[in-house]
PDB file of N, CA and C in Angstrom:
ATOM      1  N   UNK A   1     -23.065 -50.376 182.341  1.00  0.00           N
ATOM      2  CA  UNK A   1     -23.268 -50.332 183.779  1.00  0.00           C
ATOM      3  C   UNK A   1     -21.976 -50.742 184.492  1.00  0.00           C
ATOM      4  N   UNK A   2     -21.212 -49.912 185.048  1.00  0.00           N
ATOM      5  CA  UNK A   2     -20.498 -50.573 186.168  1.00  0.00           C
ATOM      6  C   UNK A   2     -20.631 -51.337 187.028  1.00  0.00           C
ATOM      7  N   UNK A   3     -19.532 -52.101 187.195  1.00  0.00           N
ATOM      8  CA  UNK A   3     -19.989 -53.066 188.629  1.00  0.00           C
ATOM      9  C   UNK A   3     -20.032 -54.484 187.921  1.00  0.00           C
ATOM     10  N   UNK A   4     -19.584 -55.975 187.918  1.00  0.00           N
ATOM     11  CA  UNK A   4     -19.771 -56.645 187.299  1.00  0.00           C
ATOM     12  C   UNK A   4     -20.440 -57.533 187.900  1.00  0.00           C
ATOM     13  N   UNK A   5     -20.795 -58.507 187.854  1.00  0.00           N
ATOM     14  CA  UNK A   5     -21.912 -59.584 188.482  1.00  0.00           C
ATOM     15  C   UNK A   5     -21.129 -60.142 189.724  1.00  0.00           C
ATOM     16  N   UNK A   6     -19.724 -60.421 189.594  1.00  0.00           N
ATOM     17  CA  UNK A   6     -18.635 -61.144 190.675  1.00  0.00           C
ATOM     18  C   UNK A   6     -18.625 -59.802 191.844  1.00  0.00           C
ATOM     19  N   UNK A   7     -18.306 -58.861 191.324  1.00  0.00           N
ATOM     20  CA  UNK A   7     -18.267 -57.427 192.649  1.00  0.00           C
ATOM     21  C   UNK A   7     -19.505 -57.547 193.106  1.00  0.00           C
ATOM     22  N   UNK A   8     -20.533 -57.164 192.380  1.00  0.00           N
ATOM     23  CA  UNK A   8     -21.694 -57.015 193.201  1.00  0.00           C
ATOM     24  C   UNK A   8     -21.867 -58.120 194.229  1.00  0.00           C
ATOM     25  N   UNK A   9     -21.782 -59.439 194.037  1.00  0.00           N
ATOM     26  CA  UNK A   9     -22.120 -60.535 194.729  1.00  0.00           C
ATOM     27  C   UNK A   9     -21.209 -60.569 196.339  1.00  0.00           C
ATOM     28  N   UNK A  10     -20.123 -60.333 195.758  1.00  0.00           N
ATOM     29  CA  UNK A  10     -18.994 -59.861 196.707  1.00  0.00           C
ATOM     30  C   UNK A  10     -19.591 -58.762 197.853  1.00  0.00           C
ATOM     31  N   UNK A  11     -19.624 -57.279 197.585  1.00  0.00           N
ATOM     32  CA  UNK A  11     -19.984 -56.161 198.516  1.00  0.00           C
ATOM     33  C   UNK A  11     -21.171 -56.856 198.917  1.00  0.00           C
ATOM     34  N   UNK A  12     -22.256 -57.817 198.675  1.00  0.00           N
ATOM     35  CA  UNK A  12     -23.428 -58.325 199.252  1.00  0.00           C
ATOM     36  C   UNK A  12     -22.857 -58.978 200.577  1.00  0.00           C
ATOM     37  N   UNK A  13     -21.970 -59.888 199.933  1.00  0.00           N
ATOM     38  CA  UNK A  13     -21.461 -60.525 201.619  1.00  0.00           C
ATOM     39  C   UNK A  13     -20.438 -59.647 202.256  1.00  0.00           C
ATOM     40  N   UNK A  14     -19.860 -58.886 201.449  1.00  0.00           N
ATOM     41  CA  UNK A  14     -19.434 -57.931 202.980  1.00  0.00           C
ATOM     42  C   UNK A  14     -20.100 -56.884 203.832  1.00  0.00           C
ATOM     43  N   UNK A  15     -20.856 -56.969 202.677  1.00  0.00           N
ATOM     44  CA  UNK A  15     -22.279 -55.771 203.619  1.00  0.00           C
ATOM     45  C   UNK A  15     -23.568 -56.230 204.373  1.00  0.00           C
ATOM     46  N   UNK A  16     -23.990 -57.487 203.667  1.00  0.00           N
ATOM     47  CA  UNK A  16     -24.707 -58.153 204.468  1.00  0.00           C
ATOM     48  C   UNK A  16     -24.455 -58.942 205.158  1.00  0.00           C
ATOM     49  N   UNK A  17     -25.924 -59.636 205.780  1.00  0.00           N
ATOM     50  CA  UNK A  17     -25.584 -60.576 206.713  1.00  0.00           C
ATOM     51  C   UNK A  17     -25.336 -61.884 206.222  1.00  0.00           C
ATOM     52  N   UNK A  18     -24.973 -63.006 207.176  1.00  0.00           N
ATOM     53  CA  UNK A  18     -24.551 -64.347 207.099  1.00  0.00           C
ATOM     54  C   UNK A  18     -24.918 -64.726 206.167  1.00  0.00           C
ATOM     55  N   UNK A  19     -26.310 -65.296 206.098  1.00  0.00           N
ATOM     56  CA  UNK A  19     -27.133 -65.537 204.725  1.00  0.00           C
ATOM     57  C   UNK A  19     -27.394 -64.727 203.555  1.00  0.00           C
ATOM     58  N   UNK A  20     -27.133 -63.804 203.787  1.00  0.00           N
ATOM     59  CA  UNK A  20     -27.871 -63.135 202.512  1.00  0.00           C
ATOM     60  C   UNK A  20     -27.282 -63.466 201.076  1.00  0.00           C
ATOM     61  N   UNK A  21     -26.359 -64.127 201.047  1.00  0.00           N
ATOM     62  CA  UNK A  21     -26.203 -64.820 199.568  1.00  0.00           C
ATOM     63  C   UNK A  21     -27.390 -65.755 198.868  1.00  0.00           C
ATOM     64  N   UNK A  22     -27.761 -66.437 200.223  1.00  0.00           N
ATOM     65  CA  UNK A  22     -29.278 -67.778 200.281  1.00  0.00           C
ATOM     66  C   UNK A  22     -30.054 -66.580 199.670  1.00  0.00           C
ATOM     67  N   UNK A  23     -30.933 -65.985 200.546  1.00  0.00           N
ATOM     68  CA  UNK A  23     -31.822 -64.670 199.881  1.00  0.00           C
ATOM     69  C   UNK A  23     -31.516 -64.062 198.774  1.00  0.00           C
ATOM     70  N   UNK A  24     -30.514 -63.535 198.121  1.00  0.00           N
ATOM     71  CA  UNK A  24     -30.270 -63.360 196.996  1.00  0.00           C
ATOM     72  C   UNK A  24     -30.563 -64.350 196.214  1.00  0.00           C
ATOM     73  N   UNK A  25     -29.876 -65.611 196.246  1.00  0.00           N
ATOM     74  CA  UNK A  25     -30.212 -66.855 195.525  1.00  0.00           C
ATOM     75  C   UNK A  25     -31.846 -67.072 195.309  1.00  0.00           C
ATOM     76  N   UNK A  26     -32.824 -66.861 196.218  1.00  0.00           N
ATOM     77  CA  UNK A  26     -34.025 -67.396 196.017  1.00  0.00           C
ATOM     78  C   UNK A  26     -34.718 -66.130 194.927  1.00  0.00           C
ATOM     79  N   UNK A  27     -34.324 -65.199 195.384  1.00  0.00           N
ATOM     80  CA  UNK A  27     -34.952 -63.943 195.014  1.00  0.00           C
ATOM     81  C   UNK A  27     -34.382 -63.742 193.698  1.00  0.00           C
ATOM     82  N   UNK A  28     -33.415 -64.453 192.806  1.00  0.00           N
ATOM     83  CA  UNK A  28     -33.291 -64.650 191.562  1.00  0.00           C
ATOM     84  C   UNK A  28     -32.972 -65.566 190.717  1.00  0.00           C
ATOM     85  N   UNK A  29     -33.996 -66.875 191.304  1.00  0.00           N
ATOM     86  CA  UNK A  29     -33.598 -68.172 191.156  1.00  0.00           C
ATOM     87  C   UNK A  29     -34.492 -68.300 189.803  1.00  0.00           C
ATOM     88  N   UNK A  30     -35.790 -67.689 189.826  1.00  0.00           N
ATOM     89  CA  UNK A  30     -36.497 -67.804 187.981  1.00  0.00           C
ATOM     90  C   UNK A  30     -35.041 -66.936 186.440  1.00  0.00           C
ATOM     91  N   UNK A  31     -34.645 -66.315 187.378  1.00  0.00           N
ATOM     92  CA  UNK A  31     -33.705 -65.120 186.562  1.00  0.00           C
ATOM     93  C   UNK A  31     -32.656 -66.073 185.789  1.00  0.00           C
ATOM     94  N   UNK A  32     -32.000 -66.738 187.225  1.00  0.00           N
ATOM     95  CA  UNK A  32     -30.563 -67.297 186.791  1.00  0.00           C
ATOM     96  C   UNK A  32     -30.999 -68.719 186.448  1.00  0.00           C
ATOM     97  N   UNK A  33     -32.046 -69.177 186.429  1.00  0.00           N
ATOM     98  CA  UNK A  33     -32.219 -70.244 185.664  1.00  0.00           C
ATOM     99  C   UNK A  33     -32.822 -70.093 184.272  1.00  0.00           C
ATOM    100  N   UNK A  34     -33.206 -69.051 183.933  1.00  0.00           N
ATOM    101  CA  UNK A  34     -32.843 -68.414 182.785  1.00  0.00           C
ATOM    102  C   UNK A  34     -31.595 -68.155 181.968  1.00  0.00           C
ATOM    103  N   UNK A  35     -30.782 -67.883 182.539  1.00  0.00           N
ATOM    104  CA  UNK A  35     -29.526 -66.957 182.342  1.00  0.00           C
ATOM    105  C   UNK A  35     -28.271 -68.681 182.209  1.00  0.00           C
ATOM    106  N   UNK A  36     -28.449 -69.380 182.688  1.00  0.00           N
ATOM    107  CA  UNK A  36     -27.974 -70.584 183.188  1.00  0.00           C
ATOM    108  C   UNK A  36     -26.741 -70.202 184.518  1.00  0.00           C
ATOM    109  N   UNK A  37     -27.129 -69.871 185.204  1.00  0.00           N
ATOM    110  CA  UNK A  37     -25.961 -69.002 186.339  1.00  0.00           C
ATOM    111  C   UNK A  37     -26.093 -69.851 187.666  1.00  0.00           C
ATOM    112  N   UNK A  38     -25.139 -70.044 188.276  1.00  0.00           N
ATOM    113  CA  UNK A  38     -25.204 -70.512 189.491  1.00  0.00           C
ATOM    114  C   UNK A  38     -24.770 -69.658 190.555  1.00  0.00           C
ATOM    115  N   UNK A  39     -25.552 -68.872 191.714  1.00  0.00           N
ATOM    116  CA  UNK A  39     -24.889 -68.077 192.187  1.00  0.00           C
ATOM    117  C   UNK A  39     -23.560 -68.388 192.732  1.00  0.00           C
ATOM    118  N   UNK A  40     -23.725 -69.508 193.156  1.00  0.00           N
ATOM    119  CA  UNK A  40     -22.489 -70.148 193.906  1.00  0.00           C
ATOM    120  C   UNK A  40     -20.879 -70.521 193.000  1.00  0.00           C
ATOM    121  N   UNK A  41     -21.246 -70.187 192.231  1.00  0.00           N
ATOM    122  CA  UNK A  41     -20.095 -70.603 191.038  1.00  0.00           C
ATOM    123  C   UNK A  41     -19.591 -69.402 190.021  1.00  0.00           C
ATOM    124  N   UNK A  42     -20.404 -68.126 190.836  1.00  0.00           N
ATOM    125  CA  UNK A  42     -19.638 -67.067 190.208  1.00  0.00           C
ATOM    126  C   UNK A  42     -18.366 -66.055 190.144  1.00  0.00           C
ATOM    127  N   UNK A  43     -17.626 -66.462 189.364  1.00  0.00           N
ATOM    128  CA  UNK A  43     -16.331 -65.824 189.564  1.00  0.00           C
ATOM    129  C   UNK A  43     -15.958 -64.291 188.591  1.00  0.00           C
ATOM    130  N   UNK A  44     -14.911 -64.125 188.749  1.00  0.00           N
ATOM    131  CA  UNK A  44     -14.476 -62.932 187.963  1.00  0.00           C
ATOM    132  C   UNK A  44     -14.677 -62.501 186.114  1.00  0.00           C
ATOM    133  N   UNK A  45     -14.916 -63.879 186.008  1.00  0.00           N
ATOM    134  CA  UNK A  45     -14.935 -63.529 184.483  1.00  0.00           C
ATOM    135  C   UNK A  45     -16.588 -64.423 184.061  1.00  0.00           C
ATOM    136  N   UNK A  46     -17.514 -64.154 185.014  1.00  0.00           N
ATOM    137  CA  UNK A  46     -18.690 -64.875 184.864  1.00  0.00           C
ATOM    138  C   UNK A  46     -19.831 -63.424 183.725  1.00  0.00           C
ATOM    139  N   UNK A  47     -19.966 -63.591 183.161  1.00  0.00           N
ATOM    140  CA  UNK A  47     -20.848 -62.514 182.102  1.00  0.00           C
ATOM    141  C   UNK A  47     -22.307 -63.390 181.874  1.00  0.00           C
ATOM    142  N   UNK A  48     -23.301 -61.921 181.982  1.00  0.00           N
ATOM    143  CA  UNK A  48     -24.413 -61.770 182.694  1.00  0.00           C
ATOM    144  C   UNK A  48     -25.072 -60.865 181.217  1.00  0.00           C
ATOM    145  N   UNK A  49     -26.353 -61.066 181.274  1.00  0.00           N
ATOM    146  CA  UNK A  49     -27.424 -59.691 180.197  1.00  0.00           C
ATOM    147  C   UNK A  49     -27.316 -58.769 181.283  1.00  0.00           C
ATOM    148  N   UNK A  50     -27.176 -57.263 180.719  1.00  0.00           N
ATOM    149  CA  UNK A  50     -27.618 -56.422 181.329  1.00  0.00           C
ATOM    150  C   UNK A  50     -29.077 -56.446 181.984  1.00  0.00           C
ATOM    151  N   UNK A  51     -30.268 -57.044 182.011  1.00  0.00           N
ATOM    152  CA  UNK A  51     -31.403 -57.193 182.473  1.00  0.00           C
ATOM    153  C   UNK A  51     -30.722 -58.468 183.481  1.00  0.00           C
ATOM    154  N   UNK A  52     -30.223 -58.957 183.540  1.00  0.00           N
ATOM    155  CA  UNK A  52     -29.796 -59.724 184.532  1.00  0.00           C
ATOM    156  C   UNK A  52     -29.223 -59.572 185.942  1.00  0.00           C
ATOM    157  N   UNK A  53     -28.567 -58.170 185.257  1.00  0.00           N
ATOM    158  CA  UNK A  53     -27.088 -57.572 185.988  1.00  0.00           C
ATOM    159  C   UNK A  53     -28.997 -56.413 186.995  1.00  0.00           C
ATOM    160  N   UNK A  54     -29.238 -55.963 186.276  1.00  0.00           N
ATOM    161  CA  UNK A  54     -30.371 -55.212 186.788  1.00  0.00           C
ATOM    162  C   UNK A  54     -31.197 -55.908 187.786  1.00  0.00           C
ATOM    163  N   UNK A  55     -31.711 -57.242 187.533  1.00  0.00           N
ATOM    164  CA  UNK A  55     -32.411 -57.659 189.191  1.00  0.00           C
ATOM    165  C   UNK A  55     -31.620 -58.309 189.945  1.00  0.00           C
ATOM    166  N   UNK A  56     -30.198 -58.265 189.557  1.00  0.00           N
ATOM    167  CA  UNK A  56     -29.315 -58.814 190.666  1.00  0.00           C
ATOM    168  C   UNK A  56     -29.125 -57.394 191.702  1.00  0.00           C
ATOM    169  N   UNK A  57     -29.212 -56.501 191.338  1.00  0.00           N
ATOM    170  CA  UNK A  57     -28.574 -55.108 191.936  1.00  0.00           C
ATOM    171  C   UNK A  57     -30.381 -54.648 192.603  1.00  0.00           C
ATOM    172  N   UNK A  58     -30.811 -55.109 192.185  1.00  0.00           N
ATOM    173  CA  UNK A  58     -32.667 -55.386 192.517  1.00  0.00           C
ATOM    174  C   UNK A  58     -32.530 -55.824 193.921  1.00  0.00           C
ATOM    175  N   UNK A  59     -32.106 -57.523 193.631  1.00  0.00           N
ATOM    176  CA  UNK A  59     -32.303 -58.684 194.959  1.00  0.00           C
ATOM    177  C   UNK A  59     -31.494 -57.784 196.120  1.00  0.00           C
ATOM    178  N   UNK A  60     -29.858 -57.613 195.730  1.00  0.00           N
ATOM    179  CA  UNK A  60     -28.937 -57.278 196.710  1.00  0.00           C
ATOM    180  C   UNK A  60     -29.420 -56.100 197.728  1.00  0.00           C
ATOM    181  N   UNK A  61     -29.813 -54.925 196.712  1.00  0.00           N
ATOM    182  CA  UNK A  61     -30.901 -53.978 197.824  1.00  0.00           C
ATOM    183  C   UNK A  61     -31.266 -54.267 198.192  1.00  0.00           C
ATOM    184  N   UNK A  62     -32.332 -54.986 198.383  1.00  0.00           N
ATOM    185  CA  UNK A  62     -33.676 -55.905 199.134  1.00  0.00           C
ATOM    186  C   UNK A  62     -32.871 -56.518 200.017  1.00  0.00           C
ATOM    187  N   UNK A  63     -31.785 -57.169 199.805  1.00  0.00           N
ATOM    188  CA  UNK A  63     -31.357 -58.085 200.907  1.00  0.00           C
ATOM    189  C   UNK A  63     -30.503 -57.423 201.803  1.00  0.00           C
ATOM    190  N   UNK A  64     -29.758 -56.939 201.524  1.00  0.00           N
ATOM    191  CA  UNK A  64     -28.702 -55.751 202.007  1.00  0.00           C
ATOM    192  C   UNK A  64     -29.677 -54.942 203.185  1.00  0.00           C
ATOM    193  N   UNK A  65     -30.525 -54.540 202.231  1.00  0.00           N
ATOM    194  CA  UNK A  65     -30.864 -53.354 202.920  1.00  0.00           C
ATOM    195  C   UNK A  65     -30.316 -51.969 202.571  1.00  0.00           C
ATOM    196  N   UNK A  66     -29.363 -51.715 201.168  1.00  0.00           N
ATOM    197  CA  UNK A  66     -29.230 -50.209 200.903  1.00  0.00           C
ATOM    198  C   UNK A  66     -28.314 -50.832 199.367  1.00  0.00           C
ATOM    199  N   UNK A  67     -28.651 -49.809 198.671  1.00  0.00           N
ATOM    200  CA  UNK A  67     -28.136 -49.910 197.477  1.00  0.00           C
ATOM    201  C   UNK A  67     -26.311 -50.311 196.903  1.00  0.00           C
ATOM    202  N   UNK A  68     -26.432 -51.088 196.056  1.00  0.00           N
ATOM    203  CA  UNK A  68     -25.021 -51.323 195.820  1.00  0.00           C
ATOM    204  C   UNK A  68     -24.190 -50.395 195.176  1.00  0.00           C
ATOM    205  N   UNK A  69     -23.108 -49.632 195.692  1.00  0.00           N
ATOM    206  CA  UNK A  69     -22.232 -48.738 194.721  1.00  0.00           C
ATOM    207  C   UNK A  69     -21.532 -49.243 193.854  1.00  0.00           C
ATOM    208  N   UNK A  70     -21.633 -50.330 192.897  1.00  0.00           N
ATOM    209  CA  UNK A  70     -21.355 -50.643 192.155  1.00  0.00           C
ATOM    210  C   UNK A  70     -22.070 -51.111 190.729  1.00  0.00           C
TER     211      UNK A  70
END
């Protein structure tokens, strides 16, 4: 899958609004406490399960409001 967990998180705040990192955060807070992930602490070389990478690109639609090209 293209697109890595740090981009996606990224085009979320340039495409969404103010908060929508918070909303993302809640909306995959069972996921990444699974995963052991902090949204807030994700950088460029942060690696993710592909089922991970999948309801993150899940939440960001939902929050966004339109799909991520990445």
């Amino acid at each position: 899958m293209p697109g890595s967990l740090y981009q996606i998180l990224n085009w979320a705040k340039e495409n969404g609004e103010v908060e929508c990192l918070s909303r993302i955060r809640l909306k995959l807070l069972i996921h990444s406490v699974k995963e052991k992930i902090f949204i807030d602490d994700v950088g460029p070389n942060t690696n993710c399960s592909d089922e991970y990478l999948q309801e993150v690109r899940k939440a960001v639609g939902e929050v966004v409001g339109k799909n991520c090209p990445l």
